[in-house]
Protein backbone atom coordinates (compact mmCIF):
# COMPACT_ATOMS: atom_id res chain seq x y z
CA UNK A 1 -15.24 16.35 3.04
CA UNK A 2 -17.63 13.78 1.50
CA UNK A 3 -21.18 13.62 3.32
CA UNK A 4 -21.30 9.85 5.03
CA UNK A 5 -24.68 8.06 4.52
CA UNK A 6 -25.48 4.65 6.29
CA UNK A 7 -27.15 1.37 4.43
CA UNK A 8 -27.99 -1.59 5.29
CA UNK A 9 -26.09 -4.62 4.51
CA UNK A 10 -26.60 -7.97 5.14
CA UNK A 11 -23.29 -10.64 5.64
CA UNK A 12 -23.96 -14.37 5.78
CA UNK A 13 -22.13 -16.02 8.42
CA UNK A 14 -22.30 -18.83 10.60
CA UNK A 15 -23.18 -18.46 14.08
CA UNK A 16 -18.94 -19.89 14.90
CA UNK A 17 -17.92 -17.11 12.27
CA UNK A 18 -20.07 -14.44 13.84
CA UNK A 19 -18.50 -15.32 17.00
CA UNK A 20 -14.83 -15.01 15.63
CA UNK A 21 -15.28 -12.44 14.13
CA UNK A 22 -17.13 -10.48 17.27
CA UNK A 23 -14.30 -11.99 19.48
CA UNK A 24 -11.63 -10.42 16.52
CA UNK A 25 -13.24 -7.04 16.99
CA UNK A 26 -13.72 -6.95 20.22
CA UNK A 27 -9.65 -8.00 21.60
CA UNK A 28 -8.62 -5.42 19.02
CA UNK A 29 -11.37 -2.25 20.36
CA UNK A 30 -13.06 -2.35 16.62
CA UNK A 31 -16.41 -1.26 15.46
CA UNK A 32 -17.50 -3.96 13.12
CA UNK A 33 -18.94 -1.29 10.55
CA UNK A 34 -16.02 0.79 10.68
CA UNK A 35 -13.48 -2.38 10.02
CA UNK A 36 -15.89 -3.74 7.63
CA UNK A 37 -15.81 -0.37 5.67
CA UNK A 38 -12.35 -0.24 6.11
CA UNK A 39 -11.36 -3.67 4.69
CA UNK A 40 -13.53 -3.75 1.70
CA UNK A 41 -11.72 0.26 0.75
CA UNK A 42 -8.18 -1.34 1.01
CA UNK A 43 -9.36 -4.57 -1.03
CA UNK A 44 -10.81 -1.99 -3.91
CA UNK A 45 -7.32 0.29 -3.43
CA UNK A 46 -5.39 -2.94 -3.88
CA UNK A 47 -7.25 -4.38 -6.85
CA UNK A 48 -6.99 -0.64 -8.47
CA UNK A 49 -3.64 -0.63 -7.73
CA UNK A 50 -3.01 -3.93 -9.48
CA UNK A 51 -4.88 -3.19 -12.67
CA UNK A 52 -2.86 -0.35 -12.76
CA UNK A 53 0.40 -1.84 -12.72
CA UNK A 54 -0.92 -4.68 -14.80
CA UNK A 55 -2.18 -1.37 -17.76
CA UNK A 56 1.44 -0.09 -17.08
CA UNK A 57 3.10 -3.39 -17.84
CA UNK A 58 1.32 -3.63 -21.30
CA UNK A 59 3.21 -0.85 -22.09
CA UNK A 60 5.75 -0.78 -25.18
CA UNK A 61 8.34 1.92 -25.24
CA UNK A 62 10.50 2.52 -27.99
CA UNK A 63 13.34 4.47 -27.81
């Protein structure tokens, strides 16, 4: 299991977005890190996935 380490990250929102987004996580029980962390590894897992299918696509088979 990979060691967990915790930075510091700063997010620019608006005071109306901080409070949607505090209202969002807070109606569905989430920590804002943990969702945070969460959606940005399923963005990177969807983007690898893509490039994948997009490297298998370029593919030429000849039979």
């Amino acid at each position: 299991m990979s060691e967990q380490k915790t930075i510091s990250l700063e997010v620019k929102v608006t005071v109306e977005e901080m409070k949607h987004i505090g209202e969002y996580c807070k109606k569905r029980g989430l920590n804002f890190s943990e969702w945070l962390r969460e959606l940005a590894l399923r963005e990177i897992e969807r983007e690898e996935k893509k490039k994948n299918e997009e490297d298998l696509s370029s593919w030429v088979f000849i039979i």
